[in-house]
C-alpha atoms as a PDB file:
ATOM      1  CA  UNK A   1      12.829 -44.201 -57.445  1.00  0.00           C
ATOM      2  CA  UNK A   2      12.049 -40.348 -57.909  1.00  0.00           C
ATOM      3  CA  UNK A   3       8.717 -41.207 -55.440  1.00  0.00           C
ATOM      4  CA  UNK A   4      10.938 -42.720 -53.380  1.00  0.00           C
ATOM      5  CA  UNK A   5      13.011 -39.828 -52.797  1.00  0.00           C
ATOM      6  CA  UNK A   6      10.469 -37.409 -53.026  1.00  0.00           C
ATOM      7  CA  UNK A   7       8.900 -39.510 -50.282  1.00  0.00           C
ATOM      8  CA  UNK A   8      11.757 -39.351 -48.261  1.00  0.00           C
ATOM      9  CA  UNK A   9      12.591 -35.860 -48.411  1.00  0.00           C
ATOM     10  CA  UNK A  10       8.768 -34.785 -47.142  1.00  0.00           C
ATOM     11  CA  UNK A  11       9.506 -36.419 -43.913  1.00  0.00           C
ATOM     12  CA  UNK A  12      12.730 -35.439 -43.575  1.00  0.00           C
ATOM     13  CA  UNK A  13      10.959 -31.832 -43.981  1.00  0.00           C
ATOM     14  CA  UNK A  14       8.323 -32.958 -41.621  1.00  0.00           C
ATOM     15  CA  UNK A  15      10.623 -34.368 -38.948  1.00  0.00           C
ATOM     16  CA  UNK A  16      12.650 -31.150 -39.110  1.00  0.00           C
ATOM     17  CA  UNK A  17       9.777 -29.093 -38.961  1.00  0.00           C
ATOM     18  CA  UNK A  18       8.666 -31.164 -35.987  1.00  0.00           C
ATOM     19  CA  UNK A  19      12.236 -30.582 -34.381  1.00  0.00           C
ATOM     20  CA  UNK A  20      11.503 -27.227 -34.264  1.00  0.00           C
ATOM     21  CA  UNK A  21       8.505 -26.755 -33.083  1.00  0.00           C
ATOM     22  CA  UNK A  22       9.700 -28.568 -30.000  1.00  0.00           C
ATOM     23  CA  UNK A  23      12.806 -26.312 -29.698  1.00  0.00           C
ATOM     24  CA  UNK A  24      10.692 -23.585 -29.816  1.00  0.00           C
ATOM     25  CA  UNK A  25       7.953 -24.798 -27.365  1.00  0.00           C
ATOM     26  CA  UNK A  26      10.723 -25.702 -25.087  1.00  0.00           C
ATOM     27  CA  UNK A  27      12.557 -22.135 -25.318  1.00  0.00           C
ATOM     28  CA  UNK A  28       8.850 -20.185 -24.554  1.00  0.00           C
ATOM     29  CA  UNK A  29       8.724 -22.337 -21.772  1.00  0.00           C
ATOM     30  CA  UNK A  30      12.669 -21.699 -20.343  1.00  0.00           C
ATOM     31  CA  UNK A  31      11.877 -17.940 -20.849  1.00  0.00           C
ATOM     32  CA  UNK A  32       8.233 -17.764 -19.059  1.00  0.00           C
ATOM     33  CA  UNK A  33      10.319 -19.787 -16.177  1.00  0.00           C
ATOM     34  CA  UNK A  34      13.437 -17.163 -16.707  1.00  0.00           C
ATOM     35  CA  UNK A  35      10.875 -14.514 -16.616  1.00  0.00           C
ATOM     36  CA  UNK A  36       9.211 -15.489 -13.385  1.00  0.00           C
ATOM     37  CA  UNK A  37      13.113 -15.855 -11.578  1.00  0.00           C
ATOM     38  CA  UNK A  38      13.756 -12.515 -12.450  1.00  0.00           C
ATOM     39  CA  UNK A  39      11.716 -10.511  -9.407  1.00  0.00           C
ATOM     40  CA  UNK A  40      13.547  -9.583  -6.810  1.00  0.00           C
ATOM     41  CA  UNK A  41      16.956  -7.664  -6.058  1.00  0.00           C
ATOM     42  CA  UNK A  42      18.923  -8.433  -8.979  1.00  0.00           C
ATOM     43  CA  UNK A  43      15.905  -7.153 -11.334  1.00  0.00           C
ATOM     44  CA  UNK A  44      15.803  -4.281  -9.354  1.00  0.00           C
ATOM     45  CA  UNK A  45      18.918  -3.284  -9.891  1.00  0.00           C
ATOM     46  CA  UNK A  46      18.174  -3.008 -13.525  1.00  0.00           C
ATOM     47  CA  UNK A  47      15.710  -0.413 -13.463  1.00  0.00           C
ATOM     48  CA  UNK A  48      16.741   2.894 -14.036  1.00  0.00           C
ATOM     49  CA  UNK A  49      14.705   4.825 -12.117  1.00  0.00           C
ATOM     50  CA  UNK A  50      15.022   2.746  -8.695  1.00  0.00           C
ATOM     51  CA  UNK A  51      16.482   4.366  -6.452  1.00  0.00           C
ATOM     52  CA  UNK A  52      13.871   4.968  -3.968  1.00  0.00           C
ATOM     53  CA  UNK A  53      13.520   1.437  -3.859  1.00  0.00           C
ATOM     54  CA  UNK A  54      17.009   0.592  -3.516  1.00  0.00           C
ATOM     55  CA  UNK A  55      17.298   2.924  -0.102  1.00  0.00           C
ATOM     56  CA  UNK A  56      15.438   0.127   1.811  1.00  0.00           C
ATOM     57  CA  UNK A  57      18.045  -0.970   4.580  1.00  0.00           C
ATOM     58  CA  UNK A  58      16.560  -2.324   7.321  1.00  0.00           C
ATOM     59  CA  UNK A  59      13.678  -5.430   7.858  1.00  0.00           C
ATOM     60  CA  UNK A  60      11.794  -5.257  11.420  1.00  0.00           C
ATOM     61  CA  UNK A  61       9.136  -7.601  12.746  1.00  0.00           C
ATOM     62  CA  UNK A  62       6.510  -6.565  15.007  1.00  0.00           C
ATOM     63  CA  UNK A  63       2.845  -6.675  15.477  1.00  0.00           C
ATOM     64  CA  UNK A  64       0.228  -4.037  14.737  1.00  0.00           C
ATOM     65  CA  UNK A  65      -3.377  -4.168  16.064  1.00  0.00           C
ATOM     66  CA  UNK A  66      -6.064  -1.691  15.148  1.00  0.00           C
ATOM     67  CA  UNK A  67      -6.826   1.333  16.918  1.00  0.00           C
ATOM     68  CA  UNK A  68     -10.372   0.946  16.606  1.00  0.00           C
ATOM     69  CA  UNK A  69     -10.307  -2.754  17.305  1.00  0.00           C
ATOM     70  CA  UNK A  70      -7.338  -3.803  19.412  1.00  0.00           C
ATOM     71  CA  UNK A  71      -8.535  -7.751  19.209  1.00  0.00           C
ATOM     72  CA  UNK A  72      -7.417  -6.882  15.468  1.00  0.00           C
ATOM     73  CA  UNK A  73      -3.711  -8.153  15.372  1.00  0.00           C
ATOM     74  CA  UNK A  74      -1.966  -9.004  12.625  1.00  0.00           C
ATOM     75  CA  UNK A  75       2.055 -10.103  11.716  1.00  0.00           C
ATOM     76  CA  UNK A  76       3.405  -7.027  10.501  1.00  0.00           C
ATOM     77  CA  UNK A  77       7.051  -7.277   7.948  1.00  0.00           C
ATOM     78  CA  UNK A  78       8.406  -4.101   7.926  1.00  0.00           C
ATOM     79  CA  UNK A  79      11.441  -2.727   5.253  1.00  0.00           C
ATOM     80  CA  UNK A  80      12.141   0.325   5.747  1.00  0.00           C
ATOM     81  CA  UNK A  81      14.554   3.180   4.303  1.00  0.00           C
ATOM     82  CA  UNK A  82      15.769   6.229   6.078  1.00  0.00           C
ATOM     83  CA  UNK A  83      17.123   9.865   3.962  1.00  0.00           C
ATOM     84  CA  UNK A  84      17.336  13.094   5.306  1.00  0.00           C
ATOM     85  CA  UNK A  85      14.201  14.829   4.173  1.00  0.00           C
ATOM     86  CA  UNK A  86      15.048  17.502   6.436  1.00  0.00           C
ATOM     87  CA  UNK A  87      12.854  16.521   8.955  1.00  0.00           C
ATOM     88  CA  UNK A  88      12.677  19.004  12.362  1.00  0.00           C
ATOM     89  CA  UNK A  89      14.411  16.736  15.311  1.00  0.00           C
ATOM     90  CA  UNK A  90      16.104  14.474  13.240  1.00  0.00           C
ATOM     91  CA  UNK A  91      15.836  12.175  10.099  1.00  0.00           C
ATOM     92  CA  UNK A  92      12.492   9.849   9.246  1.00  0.00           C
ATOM     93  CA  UNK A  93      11.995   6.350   8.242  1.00  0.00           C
ATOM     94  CA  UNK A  94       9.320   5.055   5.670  1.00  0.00           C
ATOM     95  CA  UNK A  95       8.512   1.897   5.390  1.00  0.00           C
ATOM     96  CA  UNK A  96       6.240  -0.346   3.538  1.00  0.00           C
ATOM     97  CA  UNK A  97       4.888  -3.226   5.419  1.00  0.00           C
ATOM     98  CA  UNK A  98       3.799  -7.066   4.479  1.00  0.00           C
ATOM     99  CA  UNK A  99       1.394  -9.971   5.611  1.00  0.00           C
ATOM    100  CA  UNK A 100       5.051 -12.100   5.495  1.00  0.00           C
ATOM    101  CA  UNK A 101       8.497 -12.130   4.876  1.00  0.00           C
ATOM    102  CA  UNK A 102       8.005 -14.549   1.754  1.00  0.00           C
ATOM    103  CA  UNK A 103       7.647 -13.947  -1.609  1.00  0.00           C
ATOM    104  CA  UNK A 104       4.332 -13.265  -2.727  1.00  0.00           C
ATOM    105  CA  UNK A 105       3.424 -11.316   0.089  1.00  0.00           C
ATOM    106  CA  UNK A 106       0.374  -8.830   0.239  1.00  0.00           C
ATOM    107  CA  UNK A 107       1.432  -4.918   0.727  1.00  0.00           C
ATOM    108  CA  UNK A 108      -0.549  -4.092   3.579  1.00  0.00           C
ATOM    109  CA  UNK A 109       0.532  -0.344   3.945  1.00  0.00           C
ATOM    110  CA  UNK A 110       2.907   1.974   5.105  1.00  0.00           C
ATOM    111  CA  UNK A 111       4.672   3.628   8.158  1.00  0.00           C
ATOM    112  CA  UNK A 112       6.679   5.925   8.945  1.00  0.00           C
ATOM    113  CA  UNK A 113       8.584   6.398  12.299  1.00  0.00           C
ATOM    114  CA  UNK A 114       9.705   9.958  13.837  1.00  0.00           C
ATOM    115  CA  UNK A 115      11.725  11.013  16.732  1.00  0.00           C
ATOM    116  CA  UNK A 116      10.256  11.876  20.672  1.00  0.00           C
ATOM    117  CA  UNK A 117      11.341  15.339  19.526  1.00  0.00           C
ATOM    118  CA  UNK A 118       9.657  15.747  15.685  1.00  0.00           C
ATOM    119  CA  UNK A 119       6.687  14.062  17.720  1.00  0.00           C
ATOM    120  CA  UNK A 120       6.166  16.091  20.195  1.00  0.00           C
ATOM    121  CA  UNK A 121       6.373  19.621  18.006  1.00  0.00           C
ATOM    122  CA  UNK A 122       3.133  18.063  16.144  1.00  0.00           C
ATOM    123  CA  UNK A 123       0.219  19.567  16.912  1.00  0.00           C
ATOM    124  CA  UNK A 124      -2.410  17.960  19.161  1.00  0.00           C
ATOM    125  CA  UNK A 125      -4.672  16.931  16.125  1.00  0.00           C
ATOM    126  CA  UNK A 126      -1.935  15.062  14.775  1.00  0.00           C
ATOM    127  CA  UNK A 127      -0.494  13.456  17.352  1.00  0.00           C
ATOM    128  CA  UNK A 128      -3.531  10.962  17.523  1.00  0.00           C
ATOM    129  CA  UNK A 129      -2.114   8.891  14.623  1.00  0.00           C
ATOM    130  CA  UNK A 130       1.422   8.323  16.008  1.00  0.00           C
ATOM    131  CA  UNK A 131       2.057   5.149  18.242  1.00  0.00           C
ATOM    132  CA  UNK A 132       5.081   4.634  20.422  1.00  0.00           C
ATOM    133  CA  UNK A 133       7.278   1.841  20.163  1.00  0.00           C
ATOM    134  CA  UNK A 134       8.726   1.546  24.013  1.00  0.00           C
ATOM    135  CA  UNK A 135       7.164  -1.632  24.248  1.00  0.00           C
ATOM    136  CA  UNK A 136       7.801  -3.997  21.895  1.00  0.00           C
ATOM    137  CA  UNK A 137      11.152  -2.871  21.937  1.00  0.00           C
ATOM    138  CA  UNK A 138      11.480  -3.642  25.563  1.00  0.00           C
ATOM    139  CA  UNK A 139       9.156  -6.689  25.619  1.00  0.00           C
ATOM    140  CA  UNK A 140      11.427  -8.529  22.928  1.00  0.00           C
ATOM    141  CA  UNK A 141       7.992  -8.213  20.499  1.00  0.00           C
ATOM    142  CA  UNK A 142      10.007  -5.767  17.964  1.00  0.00           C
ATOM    143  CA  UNK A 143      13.162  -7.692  16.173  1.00  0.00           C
ATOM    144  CA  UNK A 144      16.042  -6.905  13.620  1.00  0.00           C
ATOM    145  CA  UNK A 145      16.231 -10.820  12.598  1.00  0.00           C
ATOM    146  CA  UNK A 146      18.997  -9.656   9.890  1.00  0.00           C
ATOM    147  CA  UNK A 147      21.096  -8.896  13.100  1.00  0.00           C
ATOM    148  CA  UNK A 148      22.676 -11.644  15.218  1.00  0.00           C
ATOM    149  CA  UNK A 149      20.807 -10.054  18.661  1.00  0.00           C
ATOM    150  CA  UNK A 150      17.828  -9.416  16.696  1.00  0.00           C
ATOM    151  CA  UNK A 151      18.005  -5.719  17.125  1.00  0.00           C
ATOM    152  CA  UNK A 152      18.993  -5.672  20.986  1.00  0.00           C
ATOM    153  CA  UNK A 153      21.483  -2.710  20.408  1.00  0.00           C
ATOM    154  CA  UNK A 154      20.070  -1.285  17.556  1.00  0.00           C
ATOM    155  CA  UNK A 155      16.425  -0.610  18.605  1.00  0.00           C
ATOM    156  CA  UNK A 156      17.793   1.006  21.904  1.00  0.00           C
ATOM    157  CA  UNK A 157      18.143   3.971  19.571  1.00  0.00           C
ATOM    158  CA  UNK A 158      14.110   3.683  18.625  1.00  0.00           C
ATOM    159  CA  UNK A 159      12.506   3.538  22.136  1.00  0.00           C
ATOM    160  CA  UNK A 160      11.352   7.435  22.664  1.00  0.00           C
ATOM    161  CA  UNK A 161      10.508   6.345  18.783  1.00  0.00           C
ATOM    162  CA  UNK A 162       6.779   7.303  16.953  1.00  0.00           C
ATOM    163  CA  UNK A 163       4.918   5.825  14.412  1.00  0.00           C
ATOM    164  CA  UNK A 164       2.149   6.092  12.329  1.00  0.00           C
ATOM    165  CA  UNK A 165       0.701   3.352  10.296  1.00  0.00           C
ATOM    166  CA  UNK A 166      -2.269   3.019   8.030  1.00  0.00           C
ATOM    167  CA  UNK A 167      -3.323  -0.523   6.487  1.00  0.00           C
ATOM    168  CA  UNK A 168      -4.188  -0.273   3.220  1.00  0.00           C
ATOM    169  CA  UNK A 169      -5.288  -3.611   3.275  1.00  0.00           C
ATOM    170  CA  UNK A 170      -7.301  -3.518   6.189  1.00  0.00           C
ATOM    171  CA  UNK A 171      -8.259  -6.853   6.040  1.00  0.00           C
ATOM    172  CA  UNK A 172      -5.700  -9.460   4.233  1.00  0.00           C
ATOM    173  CA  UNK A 173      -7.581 -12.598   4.109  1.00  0.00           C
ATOM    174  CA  UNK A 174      -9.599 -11.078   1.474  1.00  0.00           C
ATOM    175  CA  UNK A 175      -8.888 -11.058  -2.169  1.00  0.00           C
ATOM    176  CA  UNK A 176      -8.181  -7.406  -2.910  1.00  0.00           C
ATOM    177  CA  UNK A 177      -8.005  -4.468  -0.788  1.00  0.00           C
ATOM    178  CA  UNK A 178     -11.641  -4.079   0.437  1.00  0.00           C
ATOM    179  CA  UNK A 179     -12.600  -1.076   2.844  1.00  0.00           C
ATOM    180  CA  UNK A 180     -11.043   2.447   3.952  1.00  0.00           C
ATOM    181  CA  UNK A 181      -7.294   2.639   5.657  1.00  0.00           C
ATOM    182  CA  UNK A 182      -7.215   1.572   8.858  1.00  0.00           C
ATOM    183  CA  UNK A 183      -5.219   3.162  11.513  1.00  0.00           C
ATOM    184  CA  UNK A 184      -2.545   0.889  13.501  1.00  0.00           C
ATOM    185  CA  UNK A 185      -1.678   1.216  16.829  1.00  0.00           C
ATOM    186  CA  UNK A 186       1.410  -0.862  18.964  1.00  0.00           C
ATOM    187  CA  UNK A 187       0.786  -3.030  21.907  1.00  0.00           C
ATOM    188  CA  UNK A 188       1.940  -0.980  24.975  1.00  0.00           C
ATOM    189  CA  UNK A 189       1.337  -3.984  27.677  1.00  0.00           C
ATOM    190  CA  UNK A 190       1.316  -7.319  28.347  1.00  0.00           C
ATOM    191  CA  UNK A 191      -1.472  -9.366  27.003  1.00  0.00           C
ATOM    192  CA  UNK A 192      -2.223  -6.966  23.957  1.00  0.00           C
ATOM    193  CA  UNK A 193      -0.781  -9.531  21.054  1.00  0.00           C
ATOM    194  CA  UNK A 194      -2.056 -12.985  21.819  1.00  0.00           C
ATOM    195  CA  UNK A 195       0.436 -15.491  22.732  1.00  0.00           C
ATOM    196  CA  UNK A 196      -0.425 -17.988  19.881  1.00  0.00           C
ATOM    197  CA  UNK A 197       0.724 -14.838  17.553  1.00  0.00           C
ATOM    198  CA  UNK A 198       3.716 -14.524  19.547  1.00  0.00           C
ATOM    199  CA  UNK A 199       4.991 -17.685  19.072  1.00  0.00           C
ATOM    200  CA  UNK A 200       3.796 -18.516  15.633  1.00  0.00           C
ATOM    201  CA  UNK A 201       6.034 -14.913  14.745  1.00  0.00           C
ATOM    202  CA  UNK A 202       8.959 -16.638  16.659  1.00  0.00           C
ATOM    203  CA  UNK A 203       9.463 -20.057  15.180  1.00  0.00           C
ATOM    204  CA  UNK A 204      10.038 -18.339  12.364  1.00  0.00           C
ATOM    205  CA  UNK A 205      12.942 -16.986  13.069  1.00  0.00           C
ATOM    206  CA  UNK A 206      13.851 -19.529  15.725  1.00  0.00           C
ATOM    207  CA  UNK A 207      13.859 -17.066  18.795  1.00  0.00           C
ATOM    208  CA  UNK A 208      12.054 -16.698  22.395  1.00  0.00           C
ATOM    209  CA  UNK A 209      10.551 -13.171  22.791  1.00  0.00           C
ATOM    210  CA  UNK A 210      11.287 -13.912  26.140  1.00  0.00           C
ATOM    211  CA  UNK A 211      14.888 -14.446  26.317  1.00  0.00           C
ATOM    212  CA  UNK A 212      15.266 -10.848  24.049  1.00  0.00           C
ATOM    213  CA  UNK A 213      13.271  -9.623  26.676  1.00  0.00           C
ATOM    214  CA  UNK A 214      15.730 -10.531  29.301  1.00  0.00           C
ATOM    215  CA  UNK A 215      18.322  -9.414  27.161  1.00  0.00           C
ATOM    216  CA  UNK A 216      17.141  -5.803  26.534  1.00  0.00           C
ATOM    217  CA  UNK A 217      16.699  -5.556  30.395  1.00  0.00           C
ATOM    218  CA  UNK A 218      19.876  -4.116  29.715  1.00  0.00           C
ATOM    219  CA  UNK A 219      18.361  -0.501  29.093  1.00  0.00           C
ATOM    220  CA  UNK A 220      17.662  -0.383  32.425  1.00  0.00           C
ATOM    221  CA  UNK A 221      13.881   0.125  32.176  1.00  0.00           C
ATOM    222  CA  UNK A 222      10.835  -2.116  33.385  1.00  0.00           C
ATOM    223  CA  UNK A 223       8.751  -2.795  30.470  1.00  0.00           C
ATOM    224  CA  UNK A 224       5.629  -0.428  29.897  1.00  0.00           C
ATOM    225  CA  UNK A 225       2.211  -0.766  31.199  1.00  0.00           C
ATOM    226  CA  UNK A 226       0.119   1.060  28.943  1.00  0.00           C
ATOM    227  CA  UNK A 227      -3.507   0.333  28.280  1.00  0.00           C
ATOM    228  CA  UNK A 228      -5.381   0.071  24.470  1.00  0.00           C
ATOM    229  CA  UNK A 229      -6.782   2.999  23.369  1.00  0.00           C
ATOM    230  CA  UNK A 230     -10.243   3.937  24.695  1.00  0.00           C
ATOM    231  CA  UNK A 231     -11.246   5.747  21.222  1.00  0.00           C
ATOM    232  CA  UNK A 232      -9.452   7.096  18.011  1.00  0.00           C
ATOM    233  CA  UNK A 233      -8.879  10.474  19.670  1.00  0.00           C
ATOM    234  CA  UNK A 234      -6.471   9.322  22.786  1.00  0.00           C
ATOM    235  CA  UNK A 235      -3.206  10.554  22.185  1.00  0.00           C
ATOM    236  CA  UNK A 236      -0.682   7.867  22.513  1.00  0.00           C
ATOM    237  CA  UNK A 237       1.544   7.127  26.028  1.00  0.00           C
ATOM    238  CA  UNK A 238       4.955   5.451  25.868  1.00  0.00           C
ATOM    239  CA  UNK A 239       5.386   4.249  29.468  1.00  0.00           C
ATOM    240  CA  UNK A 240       2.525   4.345  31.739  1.00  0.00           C
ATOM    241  CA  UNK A 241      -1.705   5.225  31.425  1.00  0.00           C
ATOM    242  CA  UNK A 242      -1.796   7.495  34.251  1.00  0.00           C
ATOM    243  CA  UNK A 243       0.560   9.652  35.547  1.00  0.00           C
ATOM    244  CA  UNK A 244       4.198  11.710  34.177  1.00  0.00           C
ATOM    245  CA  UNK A 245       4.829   9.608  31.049  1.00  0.00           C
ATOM    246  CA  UNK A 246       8.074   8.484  32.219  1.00  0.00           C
ATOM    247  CA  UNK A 247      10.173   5.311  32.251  1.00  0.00           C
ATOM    248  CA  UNK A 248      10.534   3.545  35.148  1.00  0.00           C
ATOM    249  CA  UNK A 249      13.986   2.063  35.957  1.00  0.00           C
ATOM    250  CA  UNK A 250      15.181  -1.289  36.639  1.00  0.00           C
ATOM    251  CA  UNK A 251      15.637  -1.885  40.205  1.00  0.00           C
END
């Protein structure tokens, strides 16, 4: 009888012990799973010391290609946050830029964007580094996609607009960051960002670049013609190679 008992109560013990190994295998696992959900705004929002991070307002899609190498082209995700750093000619945006809009995505550098007037107090050296963003504005190639026109009236603001970008990622099929920065430049023509990339870029959001083109025909500009860069020392031109670098309006 006392065997009996004794018998029982070991795998009683056993079975409970069993119990709660499982309980605890399964709560590791809910809080690996927790842990991995917790990226992302609301974690962000816990940290104390965030607020730089926070300041990011604004998303933009474009396309960069390299100054070096315009056949280089690559998808650019832009999210961007603007302070008054008192900047000469008005306030600055800095942005850190992706391979995509979806989580994981590789951080493939930074960029920040100045006003015509900041740009053109830089001295000559400097300017080198700063593209202008007249075209793909105009061309439909630049989008808001958190707006309903995709940035039509916003962007007006941006087209006298400079940037400068470095990739410091140069090359984002590889594993890690391989290789120095590389300097980014803007498409300032037709024909600069390949058409498959063009329309890869805008089934993802569901758009035409070439409806927002028609659409921002209301700034009352023809689109720039502006040729790649013949060498990492041209200075950048917004609206034409040759000639007054002036827009040209609509007829």
């Amino acid at each position: 009888m006392l065997r009996c008992s004794f018998k029982t109560i070991v795998n009683n013990l056993a079975f409970v012990v069993m119990i709660a190994l499982l309980s605890l295998i399964c709560i590791s696992s809910t809080d690996a799973v927790a842990a991995e959900g917790t990226h992302g705004v609301e974690n962000v929002n816990k940290l104390k010391y965030a607020d730089p991070v926070k300041d990011i307002h604004l998303y933009l899609c474009a396309f960069h290609i390299a100054k070096n190498n315009p056949k280089f082209e690559i998808e650019a995700h832009h999210y961007c946050s603007m302070r008054n750093l008192n900047v000469k000619g008005g306030d600055i945006h800095q942005c850190v830029i992706y391979d995509s809009k979806e989580a994981p995505a590789k951080l493939l550098g930074i960029e920040y964007i100045i006003s015509n007037e900041t740009y053109q107090s830089l001295p000559a050296g400097e300017k080198k580094y700063w593209h202008p963003h007249a075209y793909e504005i105009i061309s439909g190639q630049l989008i808001v996609p958190d707006l309903s026109d995709m940035g039509d009236n916003a962007l007006e603001g941006f087209l006298t607009s400079w940037g400068k970008t470095f990739h410091t990622w140069p090359d984002p099929t590889t594993e890690i960051p391989l290789g120095e920065p590389l300097l980014m430049w803007s498409a300032g023509a037709d024909g600069q960002i390949s058409k498959g990339m063009i329309e890869k870029r805008d089934k993802q959001f569901g758009i035409s670049s070439d409806e927002l083109r028609e659409q921002r025909k209301n700034y009352g500009y023809q689109v720039p013609k502006v040729d790649v860069p013949k060498s990492i020392d041209e200075i950048g031109r917004q609206w034409t190679s040759k000639g007054p670098d002036k827009p040209e309006k609509l007829k």
